[in-house]
Every structure is written in C-alpha cells, then in structure tokens.
C-alpha atoms as a PDB file:
ATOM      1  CA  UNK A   1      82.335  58.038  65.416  1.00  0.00           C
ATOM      2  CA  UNK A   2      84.334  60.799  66.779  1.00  0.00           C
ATOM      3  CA  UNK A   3      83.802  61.819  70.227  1.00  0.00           C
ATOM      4  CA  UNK A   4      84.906  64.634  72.353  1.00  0.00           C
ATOM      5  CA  UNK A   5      86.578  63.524  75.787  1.00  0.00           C
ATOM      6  CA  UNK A   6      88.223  65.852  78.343  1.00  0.00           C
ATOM      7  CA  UNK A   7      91.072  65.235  80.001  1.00  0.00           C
ATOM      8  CA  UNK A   8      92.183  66.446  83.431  1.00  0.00           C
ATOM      9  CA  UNK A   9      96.083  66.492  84.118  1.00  0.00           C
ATOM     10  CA  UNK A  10      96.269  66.178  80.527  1.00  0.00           C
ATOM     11  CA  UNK A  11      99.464  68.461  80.155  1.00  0.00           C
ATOM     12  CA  UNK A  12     102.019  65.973  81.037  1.00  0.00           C
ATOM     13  CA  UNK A  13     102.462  62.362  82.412  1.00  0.00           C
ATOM     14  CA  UNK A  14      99.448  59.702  82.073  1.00  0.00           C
ATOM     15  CA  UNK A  15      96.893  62.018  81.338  1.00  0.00           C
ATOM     16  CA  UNK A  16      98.822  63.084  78.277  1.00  0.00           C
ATOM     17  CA  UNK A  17      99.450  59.627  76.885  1.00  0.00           C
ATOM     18  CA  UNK A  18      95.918  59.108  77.200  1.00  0.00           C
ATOM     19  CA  UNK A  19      95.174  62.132  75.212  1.00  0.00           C
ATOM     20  CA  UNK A  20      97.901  61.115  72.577  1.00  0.00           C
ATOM     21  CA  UNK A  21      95.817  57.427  72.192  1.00  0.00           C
ATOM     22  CA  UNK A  22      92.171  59.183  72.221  1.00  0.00           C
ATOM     23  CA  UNK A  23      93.643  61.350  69.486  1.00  0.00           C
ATOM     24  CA  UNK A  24      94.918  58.613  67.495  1.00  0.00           C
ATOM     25  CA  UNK A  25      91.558  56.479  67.296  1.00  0.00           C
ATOM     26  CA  UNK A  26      90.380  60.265  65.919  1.00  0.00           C
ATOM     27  CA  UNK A  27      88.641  61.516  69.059  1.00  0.00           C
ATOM     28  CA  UNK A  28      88.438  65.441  70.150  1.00  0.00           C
ATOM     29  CA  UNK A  29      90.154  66.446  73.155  1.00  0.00           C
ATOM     30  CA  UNK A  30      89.574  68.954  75.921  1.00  0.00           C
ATOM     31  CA  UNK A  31      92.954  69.103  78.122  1.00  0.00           C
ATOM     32  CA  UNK A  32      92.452  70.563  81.606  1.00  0.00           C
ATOM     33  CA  UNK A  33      95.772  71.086  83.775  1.00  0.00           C
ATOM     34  CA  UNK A  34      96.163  74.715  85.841  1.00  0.00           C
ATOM     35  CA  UNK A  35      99.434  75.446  83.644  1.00  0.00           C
ATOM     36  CA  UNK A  36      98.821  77.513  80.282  1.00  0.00           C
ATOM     37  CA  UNK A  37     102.631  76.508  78.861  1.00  0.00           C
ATOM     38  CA  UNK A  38     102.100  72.673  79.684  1.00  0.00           C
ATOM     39  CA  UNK A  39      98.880  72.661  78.510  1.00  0.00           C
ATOM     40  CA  UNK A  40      99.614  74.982  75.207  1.00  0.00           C
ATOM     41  CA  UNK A  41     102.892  72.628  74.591  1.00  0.00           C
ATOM     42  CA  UNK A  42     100.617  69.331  74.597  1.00  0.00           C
ATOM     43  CA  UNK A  43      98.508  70.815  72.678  1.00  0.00           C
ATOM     44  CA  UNK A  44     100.416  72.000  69.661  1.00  0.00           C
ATOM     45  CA  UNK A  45     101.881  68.759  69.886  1.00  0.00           C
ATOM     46  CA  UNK A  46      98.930  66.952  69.689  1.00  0.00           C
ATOM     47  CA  UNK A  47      97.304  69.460  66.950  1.00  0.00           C
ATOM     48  CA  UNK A  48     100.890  69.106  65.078  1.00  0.00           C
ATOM     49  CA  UNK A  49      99.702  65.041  64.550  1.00  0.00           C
ATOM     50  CA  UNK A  50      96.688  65.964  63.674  1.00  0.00           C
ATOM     51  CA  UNK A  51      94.238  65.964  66.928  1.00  0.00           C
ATOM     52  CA  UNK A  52      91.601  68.908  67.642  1.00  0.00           C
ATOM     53  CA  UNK A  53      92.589  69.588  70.888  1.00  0.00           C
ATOM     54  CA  UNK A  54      90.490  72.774  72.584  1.00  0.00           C
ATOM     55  CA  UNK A  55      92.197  73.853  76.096  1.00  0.00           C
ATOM     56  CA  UNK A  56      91.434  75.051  79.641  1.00  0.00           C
ATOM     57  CA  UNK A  57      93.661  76.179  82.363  1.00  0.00           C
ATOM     58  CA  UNK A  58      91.327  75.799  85.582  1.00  0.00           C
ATOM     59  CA  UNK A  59      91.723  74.399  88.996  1.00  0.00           C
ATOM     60  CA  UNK A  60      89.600  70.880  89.071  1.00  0.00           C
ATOM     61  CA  UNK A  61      88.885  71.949  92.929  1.00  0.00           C
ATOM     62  CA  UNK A  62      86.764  74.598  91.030  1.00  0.00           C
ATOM     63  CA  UNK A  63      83.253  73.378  90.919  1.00  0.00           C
ATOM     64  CA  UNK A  64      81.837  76.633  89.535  1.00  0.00           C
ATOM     65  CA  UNK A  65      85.140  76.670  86.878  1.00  0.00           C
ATOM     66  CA  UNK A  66      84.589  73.391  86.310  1.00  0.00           C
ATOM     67  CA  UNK A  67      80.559  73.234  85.480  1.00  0.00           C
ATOM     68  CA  UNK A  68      80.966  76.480  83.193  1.00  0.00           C
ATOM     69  CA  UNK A  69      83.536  75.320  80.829  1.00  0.00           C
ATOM     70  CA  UNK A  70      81.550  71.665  80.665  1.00  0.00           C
ATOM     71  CA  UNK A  71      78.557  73.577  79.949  1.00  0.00           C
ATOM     72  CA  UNK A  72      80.049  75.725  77.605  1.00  0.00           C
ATOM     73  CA  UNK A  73      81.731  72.716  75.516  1.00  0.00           C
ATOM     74  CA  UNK A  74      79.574  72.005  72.235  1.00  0.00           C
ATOM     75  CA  UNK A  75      80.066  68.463  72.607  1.00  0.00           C
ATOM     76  CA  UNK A  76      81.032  66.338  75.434  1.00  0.00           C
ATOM     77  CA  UNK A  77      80.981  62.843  75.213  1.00  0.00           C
ATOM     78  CA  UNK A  78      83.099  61.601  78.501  1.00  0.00           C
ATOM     79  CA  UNK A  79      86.037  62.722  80.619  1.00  0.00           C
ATOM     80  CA  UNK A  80      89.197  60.760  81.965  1.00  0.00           C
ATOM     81  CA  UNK A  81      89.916  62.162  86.066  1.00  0.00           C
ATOM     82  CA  UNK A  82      93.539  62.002  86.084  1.00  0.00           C
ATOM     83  CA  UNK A  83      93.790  65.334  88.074  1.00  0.00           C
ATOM     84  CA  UNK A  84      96.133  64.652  91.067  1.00  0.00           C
ATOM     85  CA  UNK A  85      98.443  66.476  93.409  1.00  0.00           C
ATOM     86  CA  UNK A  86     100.598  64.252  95.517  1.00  0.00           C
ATOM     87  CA  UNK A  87     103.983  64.350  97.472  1.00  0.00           C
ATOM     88  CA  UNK A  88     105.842  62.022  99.657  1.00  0.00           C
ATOM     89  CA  UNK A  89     105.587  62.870 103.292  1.00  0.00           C
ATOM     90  CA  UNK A  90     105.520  60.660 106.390  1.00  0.00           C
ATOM     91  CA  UNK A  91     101.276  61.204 107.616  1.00  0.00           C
ATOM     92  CA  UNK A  92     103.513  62.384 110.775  1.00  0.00           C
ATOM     93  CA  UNK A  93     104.876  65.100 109.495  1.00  0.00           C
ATOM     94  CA  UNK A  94     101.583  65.986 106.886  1.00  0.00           C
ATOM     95  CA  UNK A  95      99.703  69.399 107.574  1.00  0.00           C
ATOM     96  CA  UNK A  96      96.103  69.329 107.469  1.00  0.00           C
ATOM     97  CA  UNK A  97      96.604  71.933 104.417  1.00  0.00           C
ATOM     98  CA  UNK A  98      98.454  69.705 102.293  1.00  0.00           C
ATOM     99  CA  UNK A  99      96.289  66.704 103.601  1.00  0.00           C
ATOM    100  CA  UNK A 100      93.145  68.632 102.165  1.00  0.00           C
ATOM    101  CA  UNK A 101      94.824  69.976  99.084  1.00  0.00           C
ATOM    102  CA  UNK A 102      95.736  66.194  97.856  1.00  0.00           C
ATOM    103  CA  UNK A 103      92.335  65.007  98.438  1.00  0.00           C
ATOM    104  CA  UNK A 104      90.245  68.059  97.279  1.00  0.00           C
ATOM    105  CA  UNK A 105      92.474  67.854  93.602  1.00  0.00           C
ATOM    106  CA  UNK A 106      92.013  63.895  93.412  1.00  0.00           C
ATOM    107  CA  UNK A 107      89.195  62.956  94.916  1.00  0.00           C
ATOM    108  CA  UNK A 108      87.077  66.773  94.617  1.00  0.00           C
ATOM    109  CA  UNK A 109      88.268  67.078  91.470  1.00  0.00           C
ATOM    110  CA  UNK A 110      87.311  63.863  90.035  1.00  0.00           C
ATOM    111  CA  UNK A 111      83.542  64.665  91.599  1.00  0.00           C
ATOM    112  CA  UNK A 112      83.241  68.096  89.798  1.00  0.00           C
ATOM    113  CA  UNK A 113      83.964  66.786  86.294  1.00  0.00           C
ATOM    114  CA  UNK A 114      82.286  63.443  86.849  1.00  0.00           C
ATOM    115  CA  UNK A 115      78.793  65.113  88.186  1.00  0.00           C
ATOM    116  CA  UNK A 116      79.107  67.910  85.112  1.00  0.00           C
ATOM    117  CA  UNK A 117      79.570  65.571  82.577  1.00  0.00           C
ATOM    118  CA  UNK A 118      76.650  63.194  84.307  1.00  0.00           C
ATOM    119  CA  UNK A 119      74.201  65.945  84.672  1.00  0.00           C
ATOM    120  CA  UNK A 120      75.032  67.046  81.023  1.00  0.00           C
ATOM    121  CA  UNK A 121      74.873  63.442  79.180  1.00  0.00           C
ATOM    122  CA  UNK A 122      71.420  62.995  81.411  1.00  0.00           C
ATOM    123  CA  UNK A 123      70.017  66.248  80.229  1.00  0.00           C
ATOM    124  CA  UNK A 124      71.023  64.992  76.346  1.00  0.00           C
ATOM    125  CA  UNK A 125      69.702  61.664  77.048  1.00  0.00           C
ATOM    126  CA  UNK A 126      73.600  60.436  75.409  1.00  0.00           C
ATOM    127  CA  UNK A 127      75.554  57.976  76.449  1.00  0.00           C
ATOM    128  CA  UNK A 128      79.171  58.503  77.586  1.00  0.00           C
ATOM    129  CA  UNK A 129      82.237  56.951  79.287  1.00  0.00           C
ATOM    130  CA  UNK A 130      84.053  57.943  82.313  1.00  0.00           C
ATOM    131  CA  UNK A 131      88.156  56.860  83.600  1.00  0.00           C
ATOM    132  CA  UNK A 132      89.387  57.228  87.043  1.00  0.00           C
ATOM    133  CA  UNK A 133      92.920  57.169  87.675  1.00  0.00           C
ATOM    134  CA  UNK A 134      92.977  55.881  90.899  1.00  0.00           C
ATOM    135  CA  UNK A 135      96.459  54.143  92.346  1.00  0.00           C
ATOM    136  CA  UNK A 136      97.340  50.552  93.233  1.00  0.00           C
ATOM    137  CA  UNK A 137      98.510  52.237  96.718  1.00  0.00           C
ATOM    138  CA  UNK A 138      94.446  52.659  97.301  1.00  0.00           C
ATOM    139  CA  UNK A 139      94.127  49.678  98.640  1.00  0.00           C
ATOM    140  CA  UNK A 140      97.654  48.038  99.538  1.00  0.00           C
ATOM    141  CA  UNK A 141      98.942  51.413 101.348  1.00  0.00           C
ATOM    142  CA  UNK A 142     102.248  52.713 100.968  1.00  0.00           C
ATOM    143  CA  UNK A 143     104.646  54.469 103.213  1.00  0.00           C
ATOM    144  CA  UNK A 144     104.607  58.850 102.424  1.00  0.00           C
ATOM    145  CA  UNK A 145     101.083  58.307 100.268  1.00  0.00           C
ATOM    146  CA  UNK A 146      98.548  58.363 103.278  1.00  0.00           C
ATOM    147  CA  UNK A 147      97.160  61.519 101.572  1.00  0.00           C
ATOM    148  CA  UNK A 148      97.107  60.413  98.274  1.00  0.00           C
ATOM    149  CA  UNK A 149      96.010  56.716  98.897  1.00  0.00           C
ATOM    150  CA  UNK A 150      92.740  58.105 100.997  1.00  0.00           C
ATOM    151  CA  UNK A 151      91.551  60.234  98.248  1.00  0.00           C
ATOM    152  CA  UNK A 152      92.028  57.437  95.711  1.00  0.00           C
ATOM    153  CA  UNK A 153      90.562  55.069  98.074  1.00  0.00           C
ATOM    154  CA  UNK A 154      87.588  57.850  98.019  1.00  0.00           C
ATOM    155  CA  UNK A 155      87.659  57.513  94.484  1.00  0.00           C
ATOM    156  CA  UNK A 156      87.601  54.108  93.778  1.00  0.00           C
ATOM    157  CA  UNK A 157      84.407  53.604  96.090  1.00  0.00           C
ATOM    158  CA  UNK A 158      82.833  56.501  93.743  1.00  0.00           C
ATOM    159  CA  UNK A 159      83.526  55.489  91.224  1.00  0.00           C
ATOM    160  CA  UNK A 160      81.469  52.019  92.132  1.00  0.00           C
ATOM    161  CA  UNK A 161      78.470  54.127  92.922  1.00  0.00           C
ATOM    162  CA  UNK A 162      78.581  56.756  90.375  1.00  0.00           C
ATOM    163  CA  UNK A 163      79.012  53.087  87.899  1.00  0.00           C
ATOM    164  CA  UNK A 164      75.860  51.347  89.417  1.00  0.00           C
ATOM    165  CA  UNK A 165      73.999  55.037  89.357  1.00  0.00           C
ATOM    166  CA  UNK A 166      74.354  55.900  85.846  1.00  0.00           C
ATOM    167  CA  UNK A 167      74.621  53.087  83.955  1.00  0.00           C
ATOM    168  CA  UNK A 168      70.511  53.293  83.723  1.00  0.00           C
ATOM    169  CA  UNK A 169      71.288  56.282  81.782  1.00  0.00           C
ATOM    170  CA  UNK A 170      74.052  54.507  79.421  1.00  0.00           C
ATOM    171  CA  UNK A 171      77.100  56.118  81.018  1.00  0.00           C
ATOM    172  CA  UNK A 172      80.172  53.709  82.154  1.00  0.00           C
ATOM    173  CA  UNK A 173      82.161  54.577  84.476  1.00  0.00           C
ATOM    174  CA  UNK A 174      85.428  52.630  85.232  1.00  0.00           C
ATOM    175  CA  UNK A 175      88.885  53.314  87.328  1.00  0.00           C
ATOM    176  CA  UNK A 176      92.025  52.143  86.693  1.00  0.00           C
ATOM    177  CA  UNK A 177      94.790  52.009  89.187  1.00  0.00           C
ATOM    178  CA  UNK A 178      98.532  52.021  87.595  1.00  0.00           C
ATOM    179  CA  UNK A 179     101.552  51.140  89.452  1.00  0.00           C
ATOM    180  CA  UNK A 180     104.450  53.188  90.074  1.00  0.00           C
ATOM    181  CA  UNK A 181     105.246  54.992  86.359  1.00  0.00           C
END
C-alpha cells in the first residue's frame, strides 16, 4: 500500500535519508525544509529514482503555514519531525533569541505537524504513523546543546503523550534519538 508521509528537514542530512528509504519501499513524499534549492535538489533526486516527491518551503514554527499545506495535501498518511535548528554555544553565552529559536523549530515545530496530521487522520477516521527525531543528548546532556537537548527533552515527553492519546484512534507515534552523525 502506498502511503504519503511528509518529511520535515527533509532537504539534507537524516531527514533526507529517511525520505530516500520511504521512497524505496514505494511511499509518496512531502519534503518540508525553508530552502527552495535544497529542497528542489532532493527532490529531483529522489523523482530521478523514481519517488513522487511533492515540495514545500515553509517555516515549521508556522502553525498557520503549517495546517494549510497539511490540509491542502490530498493524502496524508503520517509525518517524520526531523525539523531542527541547533548550534554549539556554552548556555553562558546563549541569548534568549537563539534559546527560543532552537526550541520553537524542534520542539514547536514538531507540535504543528504532529497536531495537523492528528486532527486530519481523526477527522478521516485513518490510521497513521508519526517519527520524532529527538537526540541521545535529551537525556544524558551535553556540553554547548542546553538549547537543543531541552527542546528534545520537550519532545520526547510529547511524544509519550501524543503516543498514549492517539493510539485510540490507530495513530503511532514513536521517537528516535540518534547519536552524533
């Protein structure tokens, strides 16, 4: 059965390896990053081996952005959060700003697809699957990550909830938290 999963941060990195295996067990892809060129470069890539790959070139932190194109989409079947900002920096020397920008892109981010995609697959009374990329560094800590780790921290315990929540409904929601790549 083919499904139709959207991927956040799915230009480059994990998100795009992710996208290259969903393609390859014949699934459709949505890839969400804010860059047009990285996201029109993975996709022609992807559409080169075969893949229907749609894109969008939104900010995650965009809840109104983010419910439109979800809404929009004829077929949605899941979404993998891998949506991040992060940058080493001592919490010392952090600003508030980029404190808030880390978690609103992880951890905000990860809220406004998951919560679309819910309210959607509810309304459709379909099932669907959910990924978190969270990080290891949630719960051992790491030094220059306090901004990061918090908002995956945040995410992990969401996902939990979000798990227990909608699983009534058929939708599974899991995290997984990869090392240093």
């Amino acid at each position: 059965m083919t499904c139709t999963f959207i991927v956040t941060g799915g230009s480059s990195g994990i998100g795009l390896a992710i996208a290259w295996q969903l393609a390859a067990e014949g699934h459709d892809l949505v890839l969400v990053a804010r860059g047009q060129d990285g996201l029109d470069a993975a996709a022609a890539g992807l559409a080169d081996a075969g893949a229907r790959v749609e894109v969008a070139a939104l900010d995650v932190r965009d809840h109104a952005a983010v419910a439109a194109l979800v809404a929009g989409l004829p077929a949605v079947d899941g979404v993998v959060n891998n949506a991040a900002g992060n940058f080493a920096c001592a919490a010392t020397d952090l600003s508030p700003n980029g404190f808030r920008a880390v978690v609103e892109i992880s951890l905000f981010g990860c809220f406004n697809f998951s919560t679309a995609v819910a309210r959607r697959l509810i309304a459709e009374e379909r099932p669907g699957a959910m990924l978190n990329i969270a990080a290891t560094y949630a719960w051992t800590g790491a030094p220059g990550v306090s901004h990061s780790a918090a908002a995956k921290a945040g995410m992990i315990a969401f996902t939990k909830s979000v798990a227990a929540e909608w699983a009534p409904h058929g939708i599974r929601v899991n995290a997984l938290a990869p090392g240093f790549v």
